[in-house]
Protein backbone atom coordinates (compact mmCIF):
# COMPACT_ATOMS: atom_id res chain seq x y z
CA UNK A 1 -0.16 51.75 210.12
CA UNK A 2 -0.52 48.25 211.82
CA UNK A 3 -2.06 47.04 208.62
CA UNK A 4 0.27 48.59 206.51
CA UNK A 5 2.74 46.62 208.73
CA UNK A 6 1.31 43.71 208.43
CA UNK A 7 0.36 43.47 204.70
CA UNK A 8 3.82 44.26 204.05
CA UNK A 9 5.04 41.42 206.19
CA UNK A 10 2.53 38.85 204.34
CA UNK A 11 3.95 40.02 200.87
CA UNK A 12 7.49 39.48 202.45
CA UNK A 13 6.74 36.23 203.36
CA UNK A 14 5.92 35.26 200.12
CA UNK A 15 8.85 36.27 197.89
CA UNK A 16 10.99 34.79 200.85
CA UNK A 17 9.00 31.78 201.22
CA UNK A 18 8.87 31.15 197.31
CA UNK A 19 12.85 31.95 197.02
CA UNK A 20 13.64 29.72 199.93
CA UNK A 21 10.95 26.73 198.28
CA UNK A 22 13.09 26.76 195.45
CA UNK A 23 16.27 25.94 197.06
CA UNK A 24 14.25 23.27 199.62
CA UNK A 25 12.55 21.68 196.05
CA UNK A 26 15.99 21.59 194.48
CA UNK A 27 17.52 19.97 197.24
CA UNK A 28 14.67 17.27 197.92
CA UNK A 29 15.26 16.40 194.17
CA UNK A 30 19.00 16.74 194.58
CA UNK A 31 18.87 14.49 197.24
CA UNK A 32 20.57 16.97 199.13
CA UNK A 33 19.47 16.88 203.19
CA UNK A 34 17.56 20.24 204.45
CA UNK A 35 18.71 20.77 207.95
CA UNK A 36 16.41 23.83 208.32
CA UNK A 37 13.53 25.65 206.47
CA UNK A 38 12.86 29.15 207.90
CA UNK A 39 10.86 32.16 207.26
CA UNK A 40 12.68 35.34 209.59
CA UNK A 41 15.92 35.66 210.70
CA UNK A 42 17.15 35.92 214.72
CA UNK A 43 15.87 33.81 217.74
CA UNK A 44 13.06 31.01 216.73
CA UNK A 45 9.16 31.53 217.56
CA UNK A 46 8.15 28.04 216.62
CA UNK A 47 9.16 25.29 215.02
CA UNK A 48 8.14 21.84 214.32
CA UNK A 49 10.71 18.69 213.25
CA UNK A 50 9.40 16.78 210.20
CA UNK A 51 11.83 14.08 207.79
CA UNK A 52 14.27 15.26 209.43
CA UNK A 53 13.60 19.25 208.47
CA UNK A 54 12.70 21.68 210.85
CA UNK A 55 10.50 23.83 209.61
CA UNK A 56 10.77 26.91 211.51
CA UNK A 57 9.32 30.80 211.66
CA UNK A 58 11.72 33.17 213.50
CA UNK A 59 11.57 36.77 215.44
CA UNK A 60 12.58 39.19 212.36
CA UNK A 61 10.62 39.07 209.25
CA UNK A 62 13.37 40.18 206.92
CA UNK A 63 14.60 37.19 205.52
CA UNK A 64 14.93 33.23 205.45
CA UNK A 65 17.21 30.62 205.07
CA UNK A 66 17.30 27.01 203.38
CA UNK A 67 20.23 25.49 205.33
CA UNK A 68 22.14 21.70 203.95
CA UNK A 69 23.80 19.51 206.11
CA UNK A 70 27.66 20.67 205.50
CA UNK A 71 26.90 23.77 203.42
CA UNK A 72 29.92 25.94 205.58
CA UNK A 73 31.95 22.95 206.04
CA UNK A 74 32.27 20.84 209.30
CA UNK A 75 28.58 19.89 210.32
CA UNK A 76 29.16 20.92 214.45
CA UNK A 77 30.54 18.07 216.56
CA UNK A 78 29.84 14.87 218.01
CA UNK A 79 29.61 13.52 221.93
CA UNK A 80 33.31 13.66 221.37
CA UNK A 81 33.99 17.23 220.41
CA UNK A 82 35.41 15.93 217.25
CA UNK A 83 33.88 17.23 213.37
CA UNK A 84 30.72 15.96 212.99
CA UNK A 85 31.22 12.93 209.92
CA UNK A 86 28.87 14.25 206.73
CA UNK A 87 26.41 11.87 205.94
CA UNK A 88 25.81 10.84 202.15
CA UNK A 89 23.14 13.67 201.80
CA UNK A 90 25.61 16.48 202.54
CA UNK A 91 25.80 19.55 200.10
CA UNK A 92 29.77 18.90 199.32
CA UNK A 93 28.61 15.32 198.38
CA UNK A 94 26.22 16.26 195.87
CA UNK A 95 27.89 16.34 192.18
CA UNK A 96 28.53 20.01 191.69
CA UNK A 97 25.93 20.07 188.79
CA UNK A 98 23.00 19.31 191.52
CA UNK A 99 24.58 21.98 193.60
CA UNK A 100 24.51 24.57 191.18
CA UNK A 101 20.66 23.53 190.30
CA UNK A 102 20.19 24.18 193.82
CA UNK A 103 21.97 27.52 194.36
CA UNK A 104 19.89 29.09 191.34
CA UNK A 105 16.41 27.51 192.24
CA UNK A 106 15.62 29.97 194.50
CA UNK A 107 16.07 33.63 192.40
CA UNK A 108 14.55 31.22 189.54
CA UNK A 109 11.78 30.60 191.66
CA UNK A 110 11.40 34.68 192.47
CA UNK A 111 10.77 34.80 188.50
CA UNK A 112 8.30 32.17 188.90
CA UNK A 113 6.40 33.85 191.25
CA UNK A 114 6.54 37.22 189.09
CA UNK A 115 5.16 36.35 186.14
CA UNK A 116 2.58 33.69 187.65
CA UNK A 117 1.60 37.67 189.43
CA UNK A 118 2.44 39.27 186.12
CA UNK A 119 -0.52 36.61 184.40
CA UNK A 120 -2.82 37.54 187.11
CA UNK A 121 -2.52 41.31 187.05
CA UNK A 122 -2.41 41.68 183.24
CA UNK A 123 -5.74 39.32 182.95
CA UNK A 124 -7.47 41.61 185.21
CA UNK A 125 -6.09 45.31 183.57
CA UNK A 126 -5.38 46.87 181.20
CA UNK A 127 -2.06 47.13 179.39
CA UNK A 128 -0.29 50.80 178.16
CA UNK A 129 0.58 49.92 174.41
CA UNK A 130 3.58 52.42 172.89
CA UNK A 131 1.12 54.38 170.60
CA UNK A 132 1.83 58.31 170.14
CA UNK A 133 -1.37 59.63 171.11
CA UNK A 134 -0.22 63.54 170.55
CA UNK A 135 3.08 65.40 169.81
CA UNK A 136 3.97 68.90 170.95
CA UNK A 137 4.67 71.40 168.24
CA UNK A 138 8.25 72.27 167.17
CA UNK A 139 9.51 69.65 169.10
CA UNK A 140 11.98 66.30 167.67
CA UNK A 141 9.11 64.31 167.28
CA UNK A 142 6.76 66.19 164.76
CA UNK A 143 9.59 68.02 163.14
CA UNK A 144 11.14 64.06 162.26
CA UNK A 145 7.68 63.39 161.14
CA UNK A 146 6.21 61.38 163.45
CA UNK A 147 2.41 61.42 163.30
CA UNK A 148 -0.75 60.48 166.36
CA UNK A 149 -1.42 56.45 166.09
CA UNK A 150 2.53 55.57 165.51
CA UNK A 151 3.33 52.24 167.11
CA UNK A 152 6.95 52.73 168.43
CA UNK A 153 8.92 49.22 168.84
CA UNK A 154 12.41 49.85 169.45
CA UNK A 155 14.46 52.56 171.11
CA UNK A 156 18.28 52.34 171.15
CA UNK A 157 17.69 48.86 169.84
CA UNK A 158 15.61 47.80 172.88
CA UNK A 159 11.98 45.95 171.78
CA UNK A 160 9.58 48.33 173.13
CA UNK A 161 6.14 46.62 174.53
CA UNK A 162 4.74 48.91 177.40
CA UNK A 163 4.79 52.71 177.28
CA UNK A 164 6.07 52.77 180.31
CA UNK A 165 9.48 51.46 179.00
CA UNK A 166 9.47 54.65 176.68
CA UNK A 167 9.45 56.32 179.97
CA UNK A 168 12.10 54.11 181.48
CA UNK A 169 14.71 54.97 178.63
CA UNK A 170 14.38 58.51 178.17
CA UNK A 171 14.89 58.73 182.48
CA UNK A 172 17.94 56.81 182.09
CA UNK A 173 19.09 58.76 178.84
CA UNK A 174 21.99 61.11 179.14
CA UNK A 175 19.82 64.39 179.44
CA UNK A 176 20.04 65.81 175.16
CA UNK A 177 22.09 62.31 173.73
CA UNK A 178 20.18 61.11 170.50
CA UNK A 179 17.70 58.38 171.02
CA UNK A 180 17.01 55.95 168.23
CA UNK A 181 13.55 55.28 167.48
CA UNK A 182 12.16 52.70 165.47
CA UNK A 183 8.02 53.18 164.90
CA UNK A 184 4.94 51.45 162.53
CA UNK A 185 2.43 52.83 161.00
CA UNK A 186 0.38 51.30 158.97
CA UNK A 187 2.27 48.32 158.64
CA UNK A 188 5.22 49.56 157.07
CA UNK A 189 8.07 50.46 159.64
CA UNK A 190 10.22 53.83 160.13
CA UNK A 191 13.07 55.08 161.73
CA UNK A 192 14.67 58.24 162.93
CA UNK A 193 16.82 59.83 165.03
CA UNK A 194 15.49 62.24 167.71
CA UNK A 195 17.51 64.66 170.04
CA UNK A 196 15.52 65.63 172.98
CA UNK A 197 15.03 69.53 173.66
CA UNK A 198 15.08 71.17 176.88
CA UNK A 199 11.81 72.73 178.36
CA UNK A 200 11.79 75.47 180.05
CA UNK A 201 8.44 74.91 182.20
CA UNK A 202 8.80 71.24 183.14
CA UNK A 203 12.93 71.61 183.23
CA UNK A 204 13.21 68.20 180.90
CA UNK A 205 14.66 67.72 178.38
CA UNK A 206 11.37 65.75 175.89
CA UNK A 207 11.11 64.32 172.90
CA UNK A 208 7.81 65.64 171.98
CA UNK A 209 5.95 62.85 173.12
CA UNK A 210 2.13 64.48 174.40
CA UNK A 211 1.07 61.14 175.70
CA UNK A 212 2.19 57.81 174.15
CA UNK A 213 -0.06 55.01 175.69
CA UNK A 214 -3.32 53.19 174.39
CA UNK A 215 -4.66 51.45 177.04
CA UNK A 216 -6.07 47.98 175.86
CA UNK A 217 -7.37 44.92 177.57
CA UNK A 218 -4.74 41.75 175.99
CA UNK A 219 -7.57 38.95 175.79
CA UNK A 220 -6.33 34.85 175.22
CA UNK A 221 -2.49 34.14 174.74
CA UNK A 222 -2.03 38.03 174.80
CA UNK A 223 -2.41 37.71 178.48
CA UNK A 224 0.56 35.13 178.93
CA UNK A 225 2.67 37.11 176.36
CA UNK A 226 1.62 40.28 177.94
CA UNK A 227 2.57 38.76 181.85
CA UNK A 228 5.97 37.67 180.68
CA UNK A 229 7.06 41.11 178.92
CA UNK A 230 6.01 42.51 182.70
CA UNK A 231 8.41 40.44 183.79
CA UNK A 232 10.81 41.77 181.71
CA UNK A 233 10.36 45.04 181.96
CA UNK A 234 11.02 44.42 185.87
CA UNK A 235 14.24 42.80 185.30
CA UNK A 236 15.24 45.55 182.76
CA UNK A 237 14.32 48.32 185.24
CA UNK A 238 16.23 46.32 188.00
CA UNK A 239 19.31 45.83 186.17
CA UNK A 240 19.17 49.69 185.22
CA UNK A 241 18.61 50.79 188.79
CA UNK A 242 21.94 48.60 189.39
CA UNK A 243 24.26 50.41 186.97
CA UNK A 244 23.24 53.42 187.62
CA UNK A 245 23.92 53.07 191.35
CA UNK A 246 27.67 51.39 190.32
CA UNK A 247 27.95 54.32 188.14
CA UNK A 248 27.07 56.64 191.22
CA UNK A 249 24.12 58.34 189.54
CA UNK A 250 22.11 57.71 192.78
CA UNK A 251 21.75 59.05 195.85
CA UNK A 252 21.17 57.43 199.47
CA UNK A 253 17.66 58.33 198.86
CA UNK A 254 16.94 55.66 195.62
CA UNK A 255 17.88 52.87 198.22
CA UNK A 256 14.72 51.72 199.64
CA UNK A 257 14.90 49.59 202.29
CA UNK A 258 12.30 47.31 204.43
CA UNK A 259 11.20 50.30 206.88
CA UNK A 260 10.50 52.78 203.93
CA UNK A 261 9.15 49.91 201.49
CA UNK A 262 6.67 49.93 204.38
CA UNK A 263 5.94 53.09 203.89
CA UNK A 264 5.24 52.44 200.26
CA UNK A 265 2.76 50.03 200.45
CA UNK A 266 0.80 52.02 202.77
CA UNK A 267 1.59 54.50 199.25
CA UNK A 268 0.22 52.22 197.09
CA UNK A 269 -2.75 51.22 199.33
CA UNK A 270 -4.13 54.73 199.60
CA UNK A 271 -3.66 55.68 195.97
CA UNK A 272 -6.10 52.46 194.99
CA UNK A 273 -8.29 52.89 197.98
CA UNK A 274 -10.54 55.41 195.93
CA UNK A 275 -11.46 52.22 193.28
CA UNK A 276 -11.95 49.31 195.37
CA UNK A 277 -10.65 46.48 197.12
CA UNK A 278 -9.70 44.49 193.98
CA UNK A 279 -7.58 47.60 192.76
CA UNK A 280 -5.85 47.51 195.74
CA UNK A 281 -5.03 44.63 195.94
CA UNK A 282 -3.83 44.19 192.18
CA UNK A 283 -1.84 46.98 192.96
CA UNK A 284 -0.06 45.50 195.70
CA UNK A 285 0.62 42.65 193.42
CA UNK A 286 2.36 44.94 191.38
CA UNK A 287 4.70 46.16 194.13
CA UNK A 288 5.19 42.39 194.52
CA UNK A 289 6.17 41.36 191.23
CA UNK A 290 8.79 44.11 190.86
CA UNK A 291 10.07 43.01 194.48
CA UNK A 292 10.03 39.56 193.49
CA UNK A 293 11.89 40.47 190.10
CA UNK A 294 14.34 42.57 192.49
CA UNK A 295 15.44 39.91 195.09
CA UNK A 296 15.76 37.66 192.13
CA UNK A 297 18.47 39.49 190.62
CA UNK A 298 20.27 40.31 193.50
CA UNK A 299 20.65 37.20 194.44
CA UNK A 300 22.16 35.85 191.69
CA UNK A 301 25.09 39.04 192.05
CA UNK A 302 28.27 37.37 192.83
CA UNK A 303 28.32 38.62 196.70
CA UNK A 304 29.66 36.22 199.12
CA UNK A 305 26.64 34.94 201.44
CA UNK A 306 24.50 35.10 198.56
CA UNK A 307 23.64 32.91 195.62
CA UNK A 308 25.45 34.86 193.30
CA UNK A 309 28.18 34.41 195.73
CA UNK A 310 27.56 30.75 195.86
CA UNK A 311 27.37 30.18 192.04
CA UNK A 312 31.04 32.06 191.79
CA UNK A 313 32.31 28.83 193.93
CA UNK A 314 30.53 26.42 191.91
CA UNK A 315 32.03 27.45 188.92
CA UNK A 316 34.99 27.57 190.00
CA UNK A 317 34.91 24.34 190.83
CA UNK A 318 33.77 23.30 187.29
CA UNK A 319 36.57 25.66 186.02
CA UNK A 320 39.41 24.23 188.34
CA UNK A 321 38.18 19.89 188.61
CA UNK A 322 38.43 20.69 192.40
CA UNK A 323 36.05 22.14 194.82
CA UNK A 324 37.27 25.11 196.58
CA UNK A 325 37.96 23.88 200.64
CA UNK A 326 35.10 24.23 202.12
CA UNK A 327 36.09 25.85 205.43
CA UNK A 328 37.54 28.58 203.35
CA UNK A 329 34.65 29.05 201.21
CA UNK A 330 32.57 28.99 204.46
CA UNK A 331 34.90 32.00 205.75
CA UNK A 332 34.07 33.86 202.82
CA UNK A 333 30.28 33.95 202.84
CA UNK A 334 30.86 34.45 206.87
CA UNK A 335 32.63 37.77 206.09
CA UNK A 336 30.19 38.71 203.31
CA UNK A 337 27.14 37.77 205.40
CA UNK A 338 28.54 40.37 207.83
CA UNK A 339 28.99 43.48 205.78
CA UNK A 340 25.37 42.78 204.34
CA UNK A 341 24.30 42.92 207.96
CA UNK A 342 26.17 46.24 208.43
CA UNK A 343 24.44 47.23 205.60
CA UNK A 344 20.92 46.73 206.19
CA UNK A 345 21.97 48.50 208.85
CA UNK A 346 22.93 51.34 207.14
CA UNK A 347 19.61 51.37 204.63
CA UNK A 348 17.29 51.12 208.19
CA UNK A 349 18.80 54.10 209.54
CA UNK A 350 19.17 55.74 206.06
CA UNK A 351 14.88 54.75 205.99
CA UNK A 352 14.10 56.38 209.31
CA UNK A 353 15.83 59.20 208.42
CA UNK A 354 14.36 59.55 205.42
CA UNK A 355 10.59 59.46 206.87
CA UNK A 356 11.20 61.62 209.85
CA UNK A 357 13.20 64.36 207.93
């Protein structure tokens, strides 16, 4: 379990470090002064001081922090216990444009780190292209006339590149609503319409599907193509997994949080154990790709504390000519940053319980 522990803390580090690079890269280019770059949240372990960054690694490895010099407004105070004066290289002082390059750096630098992931993993697998391998008798799909070798490329309008998106879309799907499917076969393209049918002995409702993936190793500038249609299928999944959850078609036990994401790495550890170290580990890539893709897109929801929340101020400020005061807009995020923390609160205990019931 130690291991598990600690692999889990390395792949943190990595989508936090990478998110948090973003914003420090930003900034240095911004000309925007980095007070702090940390990995961890809570008291410090170490630190070290360099062009006047500290670079820092604290107690709790379950997040990080990029901090300006007047980000929340008033930069402490001098010998005189009056507001600190902002110095040229303050966040307010840098044209809002630089700011907002800043803000989105980091969840653009998540991406970044998914798809260079995504290249790595796809070069070294295989990938599951959408072809109907079988169909089930008297089901949608052979009574419409679909046939074995069928390329399927769109359903409901969405471009269809992995399998596992067919999967994806008939989960979400309103249990018997009509899907539209759009298929090839030799080279001339189809559609049709197909409801799915309830069965009795899985209790699904299918569309008649009896496997629909050929597994094929992409070779060249398939590979890149291939890695950034992962990526996309992780930020399609993600966004998914959002409405459904606003639309309160998930329970407390979709939410994953750090404890039981521990738990399923030490998952996805065992299940690859049996073929190697190398499947292991491009498994756990995997599970860091879709994390990466994950706290890239909630970042960028318009929460206060986060850079969603951020952005929101930004363009406001475009919107209005003004910025909005600073001390208010630090009150904001202040508030925000609080009910996150009650929060993760919530999805640790809502973990525990989970593994020990």
């Amino acid at each position: 379990m130690i291991y598990t522990i600690l692999i889990f803390i390395l792949i943190l580090g990595v989508l936090i470090g990478s998110h948090e690079l973003g914003h420090f890269l930003a900034a240095k280019a911004n000309g925007i002064t980095v007070k702090e770059f940390s990995l961890g949240m809570g008291p410090r372990l170490c630190s070290v001081t360099k062009g006047g960054t500290i670079y820092s690694i604290r107690l709790l490895p379950i997040g990080g922090a990029c901090m300006f010099e007047g980000e929340d407004g008033a930069d402490g105070e001098d010998e005189n216990g009056s507001p600190r004066e902002l110095s040229e290289g303050a966040f307010p002082n840098a044209s809002v444009w630089a700011r907002i390059c800043t803000v989105v750096a980091g969840p653009f630098f998540n991406f970044v780190l998914a798809y260079v992931l995504a290249v790595i993993i796809t070069a070294n697998s295989y990938t599951d292209r959408p072809v109907v391998q079988e169909l089930i008798p008297d089901y949608p799909a052979q009574e419409a006339g679909m046939q074995s070798g069928d390329l399927i490329v769109r359903m409901n309008g969405e471009r269809i590149h992995f399998a596992k998106e067919i999967q994806l879309i008939t989960m979400l799907n309103d249990q018997n609503a009509p899907i539209t499917v759009e298929y090839e076969r030799d080279g001339q393209k189809y559609e049709t319409v197909l409801t799915p049918q309830y069965d009795q002995d899985s209790g699904r409702y299918l569309l008649g599907f009896q496997g629909y993936a050929e597994y094929v190793r992409p070779e060249g500038l398939e590979i890149f193509a291939d890695a950034f249609h992962e990526v996309g299928y992780g930020l399609k999944s993600t966004v998914k997994s959002l409405r459904m959850m606003i639309e309160g078609r998930v329970s407390k036990n979709d939410v994953a949080g750090p404890v039981y994401m521990a738990k399923m790495v030490d998952d996805v550890t065992e299940m690859a154990k049996p073929y190697g170290v190398w499947a292991v580990i491009l498994n756990l890539m995997n599970f860091a790709l879709l994390l990466s893709v994950n706290l890239g897109v909630l970042n960028l929801l318009p929460i206060p504390a986060l850079d969603g929340g951020r952005l929101v101020f930004l363009l406001l400020e475009l919107l209005r000519g003004k910025p909005v005061p600073v001390e208010k807009e630090g009150m904001v995020h202040l508030a925000g940053f609080a009910v996150l923390m009650l929060f993760m609160v919530w999805v640790v205990f809502n973990d525990i319980t989970r593994l020990i019931g």
